[in-house]
Protein backbone atom coordinates (compact mmCIF):
# COMPACT_ATOMS: atom_id res chain seq x y z
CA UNK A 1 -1.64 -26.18 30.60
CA UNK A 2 1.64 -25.09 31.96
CA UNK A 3 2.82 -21.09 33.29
CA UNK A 4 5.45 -19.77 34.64
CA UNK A 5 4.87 -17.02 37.50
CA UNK A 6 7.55 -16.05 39.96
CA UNK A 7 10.51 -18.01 38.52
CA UNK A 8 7.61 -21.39 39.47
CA UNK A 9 5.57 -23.29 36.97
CA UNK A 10 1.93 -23.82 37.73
CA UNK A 11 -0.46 -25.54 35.66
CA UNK A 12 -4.37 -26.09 35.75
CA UNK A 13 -6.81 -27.88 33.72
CA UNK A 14 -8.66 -25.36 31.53
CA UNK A 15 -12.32 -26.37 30.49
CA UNK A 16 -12.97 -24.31 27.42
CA UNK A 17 -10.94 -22.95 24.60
CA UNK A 18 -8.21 -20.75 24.74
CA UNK A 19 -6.71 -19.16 22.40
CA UNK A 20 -3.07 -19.92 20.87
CA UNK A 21 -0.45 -17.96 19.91
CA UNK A 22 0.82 -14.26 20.86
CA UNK A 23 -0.10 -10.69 19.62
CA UNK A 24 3.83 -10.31 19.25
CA UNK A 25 3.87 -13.48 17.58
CA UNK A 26 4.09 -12.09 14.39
CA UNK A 27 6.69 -9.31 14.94
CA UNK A 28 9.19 -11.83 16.33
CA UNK A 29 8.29 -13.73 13.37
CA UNK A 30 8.93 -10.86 10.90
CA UNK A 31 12.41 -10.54 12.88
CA UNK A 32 13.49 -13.56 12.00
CA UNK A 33 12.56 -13.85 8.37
CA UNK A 34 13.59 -10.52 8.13
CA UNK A 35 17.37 -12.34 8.74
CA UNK A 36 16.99 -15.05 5.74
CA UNK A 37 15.72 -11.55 3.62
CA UNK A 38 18.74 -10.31 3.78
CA UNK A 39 20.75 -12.84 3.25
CA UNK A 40 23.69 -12.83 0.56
CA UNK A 41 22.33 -13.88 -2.91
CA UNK A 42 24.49 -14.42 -6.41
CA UNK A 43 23.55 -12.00 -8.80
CA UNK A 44 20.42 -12.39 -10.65
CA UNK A 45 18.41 -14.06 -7.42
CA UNK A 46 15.94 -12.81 -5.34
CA UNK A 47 14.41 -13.97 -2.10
CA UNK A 48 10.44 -12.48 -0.91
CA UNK A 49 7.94 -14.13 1.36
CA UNK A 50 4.73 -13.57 2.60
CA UNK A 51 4.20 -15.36 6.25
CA UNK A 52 6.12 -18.66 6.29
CA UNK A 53 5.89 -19.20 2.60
CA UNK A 54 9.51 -18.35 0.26
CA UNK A 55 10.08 -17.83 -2.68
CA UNK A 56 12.96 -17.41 -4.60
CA UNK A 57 13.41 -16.49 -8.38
CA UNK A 58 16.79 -16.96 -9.73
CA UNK A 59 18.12 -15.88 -13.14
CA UNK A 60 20.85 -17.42 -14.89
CA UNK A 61 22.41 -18.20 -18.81
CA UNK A 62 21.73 -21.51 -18.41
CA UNK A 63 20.45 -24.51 -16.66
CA UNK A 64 23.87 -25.37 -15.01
CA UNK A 65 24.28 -21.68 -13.45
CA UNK A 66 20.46 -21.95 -11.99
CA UNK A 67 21.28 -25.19 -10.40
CA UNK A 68 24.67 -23.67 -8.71
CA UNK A 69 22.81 -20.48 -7.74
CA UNK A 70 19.89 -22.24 -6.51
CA UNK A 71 21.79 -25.16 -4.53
CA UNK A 72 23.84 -22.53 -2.89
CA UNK A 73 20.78 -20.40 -2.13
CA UNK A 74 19.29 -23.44 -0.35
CA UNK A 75 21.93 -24.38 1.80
CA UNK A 76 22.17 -20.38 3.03
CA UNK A 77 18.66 -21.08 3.85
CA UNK A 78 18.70 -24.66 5.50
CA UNK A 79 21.69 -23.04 7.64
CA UNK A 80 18.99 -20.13 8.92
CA UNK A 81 16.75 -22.88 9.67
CA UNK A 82 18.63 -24.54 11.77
CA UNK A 83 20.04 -21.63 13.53
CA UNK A 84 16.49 -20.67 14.29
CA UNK A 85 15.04 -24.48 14.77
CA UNK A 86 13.34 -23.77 11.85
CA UNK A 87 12.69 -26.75 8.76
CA UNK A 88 11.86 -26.98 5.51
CA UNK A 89 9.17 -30.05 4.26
CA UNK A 90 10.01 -30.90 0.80
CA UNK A 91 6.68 -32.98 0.03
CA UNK A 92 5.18 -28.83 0.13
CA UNK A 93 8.72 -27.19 -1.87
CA UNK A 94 8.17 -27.49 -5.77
CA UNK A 95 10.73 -25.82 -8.42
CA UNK A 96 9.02 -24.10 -11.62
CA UNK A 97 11.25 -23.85 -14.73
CA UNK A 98 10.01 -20.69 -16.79
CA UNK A 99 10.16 -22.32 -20.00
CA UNK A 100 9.23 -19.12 -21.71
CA UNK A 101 12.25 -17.91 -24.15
CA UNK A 102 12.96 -21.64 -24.73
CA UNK A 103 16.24 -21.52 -22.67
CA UNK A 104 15.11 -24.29 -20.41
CA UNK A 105 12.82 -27.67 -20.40
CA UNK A 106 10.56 -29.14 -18.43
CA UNK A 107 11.50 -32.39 -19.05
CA UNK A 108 14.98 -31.58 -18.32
CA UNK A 109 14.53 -29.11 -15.50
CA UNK A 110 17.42 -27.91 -13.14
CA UNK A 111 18.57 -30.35 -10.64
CA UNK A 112 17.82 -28.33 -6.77
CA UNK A 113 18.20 -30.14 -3.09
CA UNK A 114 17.22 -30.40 -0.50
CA UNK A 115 19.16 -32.58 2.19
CA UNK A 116 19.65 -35.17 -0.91
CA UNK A 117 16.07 -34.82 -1.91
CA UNK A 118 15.57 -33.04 -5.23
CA UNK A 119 12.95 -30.36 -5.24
CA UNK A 120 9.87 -32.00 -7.31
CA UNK A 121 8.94 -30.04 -10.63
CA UNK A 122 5.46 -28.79 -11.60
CA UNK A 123 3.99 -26.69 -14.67
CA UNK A 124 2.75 -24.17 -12.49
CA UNK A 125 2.53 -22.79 -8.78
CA UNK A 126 -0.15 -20.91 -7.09
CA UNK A 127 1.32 -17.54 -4.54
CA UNK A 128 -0.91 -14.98 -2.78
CA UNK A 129 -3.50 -15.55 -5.20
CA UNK A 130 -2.56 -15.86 -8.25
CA UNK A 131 -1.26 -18.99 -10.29
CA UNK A 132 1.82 -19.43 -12.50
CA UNK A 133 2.70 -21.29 -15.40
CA UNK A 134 6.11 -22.40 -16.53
CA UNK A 135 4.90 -20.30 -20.38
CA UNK A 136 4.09 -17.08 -18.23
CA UNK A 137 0.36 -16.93 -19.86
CA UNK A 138 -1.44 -17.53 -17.03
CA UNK A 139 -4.23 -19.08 -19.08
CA UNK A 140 -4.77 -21.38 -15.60
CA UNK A 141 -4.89 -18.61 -13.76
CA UNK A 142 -7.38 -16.33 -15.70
CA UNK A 143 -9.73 -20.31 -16.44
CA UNK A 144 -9.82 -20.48 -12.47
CA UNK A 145 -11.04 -16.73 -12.35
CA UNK A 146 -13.78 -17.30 -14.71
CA UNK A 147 -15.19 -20.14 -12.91
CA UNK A 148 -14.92 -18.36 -9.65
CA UNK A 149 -16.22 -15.09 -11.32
CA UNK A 150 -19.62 -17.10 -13.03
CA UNK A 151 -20.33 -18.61 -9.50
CA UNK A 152 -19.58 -15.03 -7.40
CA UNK A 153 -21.79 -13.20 -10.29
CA UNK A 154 -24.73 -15.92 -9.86
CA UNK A 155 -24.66 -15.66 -6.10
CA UNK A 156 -24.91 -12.00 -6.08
CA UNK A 157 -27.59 -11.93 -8.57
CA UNK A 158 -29.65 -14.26 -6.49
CA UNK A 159 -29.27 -12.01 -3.06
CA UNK A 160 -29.78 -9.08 -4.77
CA UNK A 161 -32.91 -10.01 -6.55
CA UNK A 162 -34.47 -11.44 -3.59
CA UNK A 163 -34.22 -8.14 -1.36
CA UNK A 164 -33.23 -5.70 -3.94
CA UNK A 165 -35.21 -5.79 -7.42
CA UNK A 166 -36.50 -2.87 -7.13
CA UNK A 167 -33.45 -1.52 -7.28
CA UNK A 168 -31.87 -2.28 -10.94
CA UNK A 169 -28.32 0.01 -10.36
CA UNK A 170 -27.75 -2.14 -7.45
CA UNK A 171 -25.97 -5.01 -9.69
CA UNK A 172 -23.69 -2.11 -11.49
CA UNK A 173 -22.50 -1.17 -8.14
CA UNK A 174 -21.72 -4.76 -7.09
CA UNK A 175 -19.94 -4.90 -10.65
CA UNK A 176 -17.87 -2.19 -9.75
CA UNK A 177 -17.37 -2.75 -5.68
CA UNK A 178 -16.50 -6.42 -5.94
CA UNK A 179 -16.12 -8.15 -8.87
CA UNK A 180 -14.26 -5.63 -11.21
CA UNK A 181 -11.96 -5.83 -8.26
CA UNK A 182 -11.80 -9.64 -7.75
CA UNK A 183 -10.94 -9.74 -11.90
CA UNK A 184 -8.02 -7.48 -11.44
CA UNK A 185 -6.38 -8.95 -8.84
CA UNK A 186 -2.86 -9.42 -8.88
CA UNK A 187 -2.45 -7.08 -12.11
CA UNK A 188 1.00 -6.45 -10.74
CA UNK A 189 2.38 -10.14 -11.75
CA UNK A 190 0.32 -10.79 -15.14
CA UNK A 191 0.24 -6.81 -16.19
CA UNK A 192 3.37 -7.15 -17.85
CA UNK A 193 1.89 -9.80 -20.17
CA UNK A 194 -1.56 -7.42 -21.75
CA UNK A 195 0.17 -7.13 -24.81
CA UNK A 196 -0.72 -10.49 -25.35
CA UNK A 197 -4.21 -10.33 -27.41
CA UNK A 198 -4.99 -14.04 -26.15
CA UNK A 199 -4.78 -12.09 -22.35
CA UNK A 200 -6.51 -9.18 -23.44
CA UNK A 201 -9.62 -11.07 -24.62
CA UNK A 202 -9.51 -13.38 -21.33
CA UNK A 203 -10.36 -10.20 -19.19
CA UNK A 204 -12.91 -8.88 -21.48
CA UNK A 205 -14.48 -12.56 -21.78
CA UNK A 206 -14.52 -12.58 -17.71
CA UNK A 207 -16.58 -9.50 -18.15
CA UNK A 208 -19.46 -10.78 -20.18
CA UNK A 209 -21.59 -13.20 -17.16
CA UNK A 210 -21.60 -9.36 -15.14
CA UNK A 211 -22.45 -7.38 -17.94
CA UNK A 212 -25.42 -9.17 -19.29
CA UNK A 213 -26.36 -9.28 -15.55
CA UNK A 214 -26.46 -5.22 -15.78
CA UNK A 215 -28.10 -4.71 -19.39
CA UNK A 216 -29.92 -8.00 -19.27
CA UNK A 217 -29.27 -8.53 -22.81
CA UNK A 218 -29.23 -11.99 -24.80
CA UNK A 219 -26.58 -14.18 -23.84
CA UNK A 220 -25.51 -14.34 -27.92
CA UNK A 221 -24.41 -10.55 -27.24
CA UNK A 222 -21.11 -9.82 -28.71
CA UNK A 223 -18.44 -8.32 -25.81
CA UNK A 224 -18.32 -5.49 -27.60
CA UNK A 225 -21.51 -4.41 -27.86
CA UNK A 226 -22.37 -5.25 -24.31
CA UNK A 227 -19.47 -2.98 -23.24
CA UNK A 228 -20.98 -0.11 -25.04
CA UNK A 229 -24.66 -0.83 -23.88
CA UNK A 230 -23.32 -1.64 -20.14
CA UNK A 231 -21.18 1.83 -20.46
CA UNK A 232 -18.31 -0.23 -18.60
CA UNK A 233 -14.86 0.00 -19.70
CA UNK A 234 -13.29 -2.92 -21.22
CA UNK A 235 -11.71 -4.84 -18.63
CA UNK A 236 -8.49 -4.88 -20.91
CA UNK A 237 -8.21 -0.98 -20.97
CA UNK A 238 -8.78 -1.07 -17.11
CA UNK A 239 -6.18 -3.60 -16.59
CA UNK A 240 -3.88 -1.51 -18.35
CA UNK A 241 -4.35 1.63 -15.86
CA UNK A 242 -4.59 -0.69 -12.73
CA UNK A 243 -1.05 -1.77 -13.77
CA UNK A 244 0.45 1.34 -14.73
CA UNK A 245 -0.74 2.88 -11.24
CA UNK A 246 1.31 -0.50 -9.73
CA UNK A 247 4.51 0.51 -11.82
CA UNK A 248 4.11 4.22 -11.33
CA UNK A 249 3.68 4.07 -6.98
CA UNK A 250 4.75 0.78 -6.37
CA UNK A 251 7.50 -0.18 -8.83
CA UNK A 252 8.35 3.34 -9.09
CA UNK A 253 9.00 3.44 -12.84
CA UNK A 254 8.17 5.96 -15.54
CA UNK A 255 5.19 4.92 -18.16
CA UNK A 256 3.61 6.00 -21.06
CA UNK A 257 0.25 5.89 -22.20
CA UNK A 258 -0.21 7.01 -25.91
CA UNK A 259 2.01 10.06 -26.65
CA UNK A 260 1.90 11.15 -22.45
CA UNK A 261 4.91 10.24 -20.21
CA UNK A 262 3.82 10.00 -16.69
CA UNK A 263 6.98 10.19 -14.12
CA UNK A 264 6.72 8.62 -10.82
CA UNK A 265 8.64 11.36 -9.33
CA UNK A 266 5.61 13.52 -9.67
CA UNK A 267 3.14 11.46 -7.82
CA UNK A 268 2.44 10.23 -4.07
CA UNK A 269 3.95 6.59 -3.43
CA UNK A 270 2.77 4.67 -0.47
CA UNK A 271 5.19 3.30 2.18
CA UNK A 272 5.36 -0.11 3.81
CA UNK A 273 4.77 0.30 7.56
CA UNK A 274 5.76 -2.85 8.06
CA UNK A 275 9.48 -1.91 6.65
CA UNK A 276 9.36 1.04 9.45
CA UNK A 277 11.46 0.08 12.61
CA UNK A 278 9.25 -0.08 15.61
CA UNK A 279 11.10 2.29 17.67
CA UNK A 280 10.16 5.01 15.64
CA UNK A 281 6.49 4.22 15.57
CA UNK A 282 4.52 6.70 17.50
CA UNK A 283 1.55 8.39 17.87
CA UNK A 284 0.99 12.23 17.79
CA UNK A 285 -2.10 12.86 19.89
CA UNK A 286 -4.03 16.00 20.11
CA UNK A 287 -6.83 17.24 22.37
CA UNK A 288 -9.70 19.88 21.62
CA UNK A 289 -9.89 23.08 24.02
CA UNK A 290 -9.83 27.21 23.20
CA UNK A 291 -7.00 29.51 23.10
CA UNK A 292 -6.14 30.61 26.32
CA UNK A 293 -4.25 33.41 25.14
CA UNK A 294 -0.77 32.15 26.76
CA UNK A 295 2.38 31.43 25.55
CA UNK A 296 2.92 30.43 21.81
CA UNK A 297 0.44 29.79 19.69
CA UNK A 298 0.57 28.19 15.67
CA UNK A 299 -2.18 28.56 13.59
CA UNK A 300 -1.87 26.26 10.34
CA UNK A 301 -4.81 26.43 7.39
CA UNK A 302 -4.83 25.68 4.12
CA UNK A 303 -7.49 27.13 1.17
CA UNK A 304 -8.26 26.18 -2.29
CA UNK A 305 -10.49 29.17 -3.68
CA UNK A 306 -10.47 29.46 -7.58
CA UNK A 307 -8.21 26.53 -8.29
CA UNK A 308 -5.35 28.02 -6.49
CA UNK A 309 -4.12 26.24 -3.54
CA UNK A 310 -2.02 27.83 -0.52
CA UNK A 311 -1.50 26.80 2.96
CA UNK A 312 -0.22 29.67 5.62
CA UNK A 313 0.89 30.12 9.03
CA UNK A 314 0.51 32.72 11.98
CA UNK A 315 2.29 32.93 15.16
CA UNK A 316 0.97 34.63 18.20
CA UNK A 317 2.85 35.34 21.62
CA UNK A 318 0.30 36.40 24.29
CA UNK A 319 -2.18 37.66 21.75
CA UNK A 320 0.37 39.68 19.69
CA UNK A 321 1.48 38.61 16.34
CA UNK A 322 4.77 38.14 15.90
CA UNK A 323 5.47 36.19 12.48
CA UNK A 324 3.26 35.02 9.71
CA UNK A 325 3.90 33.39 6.35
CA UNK A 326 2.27 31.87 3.59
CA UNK A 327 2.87 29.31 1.03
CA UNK A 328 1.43 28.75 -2.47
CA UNK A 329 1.03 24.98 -3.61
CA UNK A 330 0.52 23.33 -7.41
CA UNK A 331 -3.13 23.95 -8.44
CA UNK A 332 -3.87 19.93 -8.33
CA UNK A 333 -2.58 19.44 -4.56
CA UNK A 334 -5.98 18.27 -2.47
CA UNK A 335 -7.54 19.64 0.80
CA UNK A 336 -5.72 17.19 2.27
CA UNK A 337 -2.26 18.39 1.46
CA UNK A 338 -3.10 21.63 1.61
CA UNK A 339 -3.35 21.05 5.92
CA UNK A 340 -0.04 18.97 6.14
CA UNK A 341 2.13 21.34 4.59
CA UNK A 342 0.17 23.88 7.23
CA UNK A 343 1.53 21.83 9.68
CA UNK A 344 5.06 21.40 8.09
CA UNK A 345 5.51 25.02 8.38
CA UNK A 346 4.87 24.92 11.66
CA UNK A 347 7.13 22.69 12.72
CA UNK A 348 10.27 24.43 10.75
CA UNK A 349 9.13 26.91 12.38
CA UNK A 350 9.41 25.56 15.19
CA UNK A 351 12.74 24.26 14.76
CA UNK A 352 14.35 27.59 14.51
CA UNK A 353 13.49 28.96 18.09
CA UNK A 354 15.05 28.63 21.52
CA UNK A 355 13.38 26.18 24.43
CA UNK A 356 10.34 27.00 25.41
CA UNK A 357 8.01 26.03 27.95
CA UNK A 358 4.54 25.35 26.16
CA UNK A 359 3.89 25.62 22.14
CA UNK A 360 0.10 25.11 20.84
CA UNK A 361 -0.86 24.28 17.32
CA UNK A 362 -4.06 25.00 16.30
CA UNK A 363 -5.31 23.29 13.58
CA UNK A 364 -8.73 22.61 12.12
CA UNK A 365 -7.57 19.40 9.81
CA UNK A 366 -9.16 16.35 11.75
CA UNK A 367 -8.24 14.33 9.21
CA UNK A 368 -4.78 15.14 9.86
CA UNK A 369 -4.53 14.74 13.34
CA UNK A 370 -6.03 11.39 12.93
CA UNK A 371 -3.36 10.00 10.96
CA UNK A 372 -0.99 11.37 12.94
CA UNK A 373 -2.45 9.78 15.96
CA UNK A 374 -2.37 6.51 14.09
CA UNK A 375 0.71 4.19 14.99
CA UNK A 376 1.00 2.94 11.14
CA UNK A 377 0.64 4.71 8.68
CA UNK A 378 1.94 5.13 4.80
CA UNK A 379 1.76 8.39 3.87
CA UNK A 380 5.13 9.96 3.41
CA UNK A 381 4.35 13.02 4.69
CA UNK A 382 2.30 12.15 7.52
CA UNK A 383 5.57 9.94 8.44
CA UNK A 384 7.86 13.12 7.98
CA UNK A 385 6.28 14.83 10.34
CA UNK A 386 6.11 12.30 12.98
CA UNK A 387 9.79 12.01 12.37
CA UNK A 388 10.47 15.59 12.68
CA UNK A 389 8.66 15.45 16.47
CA UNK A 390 10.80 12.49 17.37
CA UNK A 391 13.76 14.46 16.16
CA UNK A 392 13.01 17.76 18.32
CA UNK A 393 11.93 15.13 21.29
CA UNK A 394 15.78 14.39 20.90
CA UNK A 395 17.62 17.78 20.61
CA UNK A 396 15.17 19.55 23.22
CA UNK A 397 12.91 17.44 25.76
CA UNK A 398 10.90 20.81 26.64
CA UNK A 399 9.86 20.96 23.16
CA UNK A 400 8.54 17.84 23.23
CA UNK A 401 6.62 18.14 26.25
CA UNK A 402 5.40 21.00 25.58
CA UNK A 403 3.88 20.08 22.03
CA UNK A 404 0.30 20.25 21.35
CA UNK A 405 -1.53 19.56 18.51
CA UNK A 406 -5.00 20.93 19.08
CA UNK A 407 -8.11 20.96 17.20
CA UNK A 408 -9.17 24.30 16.45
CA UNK A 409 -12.53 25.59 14.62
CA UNK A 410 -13.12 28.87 15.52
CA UNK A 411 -10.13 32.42 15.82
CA UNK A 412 -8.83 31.34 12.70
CA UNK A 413 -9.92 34.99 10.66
CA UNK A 414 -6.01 35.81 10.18
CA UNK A 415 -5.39 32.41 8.32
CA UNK A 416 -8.40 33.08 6.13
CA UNK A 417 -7.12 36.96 5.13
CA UNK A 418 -3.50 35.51 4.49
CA UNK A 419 -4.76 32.71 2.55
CA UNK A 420 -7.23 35.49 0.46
CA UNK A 421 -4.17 37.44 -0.58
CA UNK A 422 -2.11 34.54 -1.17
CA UNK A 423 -5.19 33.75 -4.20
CA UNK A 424 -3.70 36.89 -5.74
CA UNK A 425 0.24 35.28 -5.74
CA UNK A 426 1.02 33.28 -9.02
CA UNK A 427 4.25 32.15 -7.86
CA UNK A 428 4.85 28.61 -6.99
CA UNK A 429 6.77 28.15 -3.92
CA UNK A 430 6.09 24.44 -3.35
CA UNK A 431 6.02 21.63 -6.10
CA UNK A 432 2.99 18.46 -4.55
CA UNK A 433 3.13 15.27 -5.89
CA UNK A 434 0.05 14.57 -7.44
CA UNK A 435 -2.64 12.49 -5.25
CA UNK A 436 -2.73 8.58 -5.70
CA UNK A 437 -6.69 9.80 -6.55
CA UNK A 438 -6.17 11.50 -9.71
């Protein structure tokens, strides 16, 4: 093996195994196929990837404008290859004609290249899990997940009779832990397809090895009745919530269920870290010690008594109160959200004095002050705040260095009075998005 040190290569004979690669590896990687991302596309195409494997979907009005779109998209992407000494194998690239609609044929598919080699055409392809057909019914998919779900359900059984029988709920709670789960997987590409009835009865067929598991009933059970006697909701009518959760935080779209319209707007969505910008990745940290009377001090609490939530602030200079304020939140924010906007408070607070040489905030959230002390993280708020800290760090260094976040338990009696009276206030000052939870 060879190193450089000192502008010298040395090399020695290692003896055991070392490992490969880098732990910014796969940074630099996302750096550079964070380039062929963003490359220029023709209307109706779209690049993604996960690791080294691409995909690209293109749209067109017929099988002559896919072939243009998607000859031009490869030659964009052969040209990023070779700028970053980077090549494509086409015995592993396959083209999939969605034959669905009846626009195009498999048997005369769109003509793709790649360095004079057309792209070989299959019926179906297998990404992150899940596998498509040209027909979009996903019938190999959901056959695959029924042989994989028998065989998972039989193995389980067998472990958790051995060391378990005593316990008969154990197998419900593997049901529900693991291989409810493992069925639902990648609702987000086949959700759009549940109004299908020949989908709809896949799932609840996956459902029946499980469920006579859990009642132990005769294997000529009908689904139905074993999803009454099992108390487990059809895996149909589960699918259909998994998916609007996906299209409500992730797709950030508007659905309905029945005669209720559910708007994304009103509910937490989770962010990518991974689309965050390393430089501003950092880390809040916080330490634990008492009040020592000095300076400035921030008290942030939050209180949900009677189904009314509030958060509130105090500020104390050398013992003496000087400002206090408190906030009244929708009656469905959590615990949780109740501390952050504490904290949120205290920062705009914050941002409206002078330099100073030393400001404390005095918090009893640990929850909080973990995830800010957490590098990633994808909770919008939690990423506000870090952001408003990097922004004072810019505008005032003292501020900065002068920031604590401290944890709190005990001289917090003028949080809990505010927050009492605050019960009182019907007034909404501050609209929360509802919990991914609820």
């Amino acid at each position: 093996m060879h190193y450089f040190q000192d502008e010298e290569v040395w090399n020695f004979d290692n003896q055991r195994g070392v490992p490969q690669g880098s732990c910014s590896g796969p940074l630099f990687w996302n750096l550079v196929m964070d380039i062929a991302l963003d490359l220029p596309l023709p209307q109706g195409s779209h690049i993604q990837a996960y690791a080294d494997d691409i995909i690209v979907a293109i749209r067109g009005k017929d099988k002559e404008e896919i072939e243009t779109k998607g000859n031009a998209i490869l030659e964009k992407l052969l040209a990023w290859g070779a700028e970053h000494k980077l090549s494509f194998k086409i015995q592993k690239t396959f083209q999939m004609p969605i034959t669905f609609g009846g626009r195009l044929n498999h048997r005369n598919p769109p003509i793709i290249s790649i360095n004079n080699h057309t792209i070989q055409v299959v019926n179906n392809i297998k990404y992150l899990g899940v596998t498509w057909d040209c027909c979009l019914t996903f019938t190999k998919h959901f056959k695959a997940l029924r042989d994989k779900t028998d065989s998972l359900t039989y193995k389980l059984s067998t472990v958790a009779n051995e060391f378990y029988f005593k316990r008969s709920d154990l197998f419900r709670k593997i049901y529900y832990g693991a291989i409810e789960l493992y069925l639902l997987f990648g609702a987000g590409a086949w959700g759009n397809r549940l109004k299908l009835k020949k989908i709809r009865n896949s799932l609840n067929s996956l459902q029946r090895r499980p469920l006579i598991k859990i009642t132990k009933a005769y294997r000529t059970i009908s689904k139905e009745a074993i999803q009454v006697i099992a108390g487990v909701i059809p895996q149909d009518i589960k699918a259909k919530g998994v998916f609007g959760k996906f299209l409500l935080t992730t797709i950030n779209n508007d659905i309905k269920f029945g005669s209720k319209i559910f708007k994304w707007e009103d509910y937490e969505t989770r962010l990518d870290p991974h689309n965050i910008h390393p430089a501003v990745i950092i880390s809040i940290t916080y330490d634990k010690h008492k009040p020592s009377g000095e300076e400035i001090r921030i008290y942030t609490d939050g209180s949900k008594i009677n189904d009314q939530v509030g958060a509130a602030r105090v500020v104390f200079y050398y013992n003496a109160e000087i400002f206090n304020r408190t906030i009244r939140l929708s009656d469905f924010a959590t615990v949780y959200q109740e501390e952050v906007t504490g904290i949120q408070m205290a920062l705009k607070f914050i941002s409206t004095i002078g330099p100073w040489n030393k400001i404390n905030l005095y918090t009893d959230s640990l929850s909080v002050l973990e995830a800010l002390n957490t590098f990633k993280t994808s909770q919008q708020d939690i990423l506000a705040i870090k952001n408003d800290i990097l922004e004072m760090s810019k505008k005032n260094p003292l501020h900065s260095t002068g920031f604590q976040l401290t944890l709190e338990f005990k001289g917090m009696k003028q949080l809990i009075v505010m927050l009492k009276k605050l019960q009182r206030d019907l007034t909404l000052k501050k609209f929360q998005r509802n919990p991914l939870n609820n």
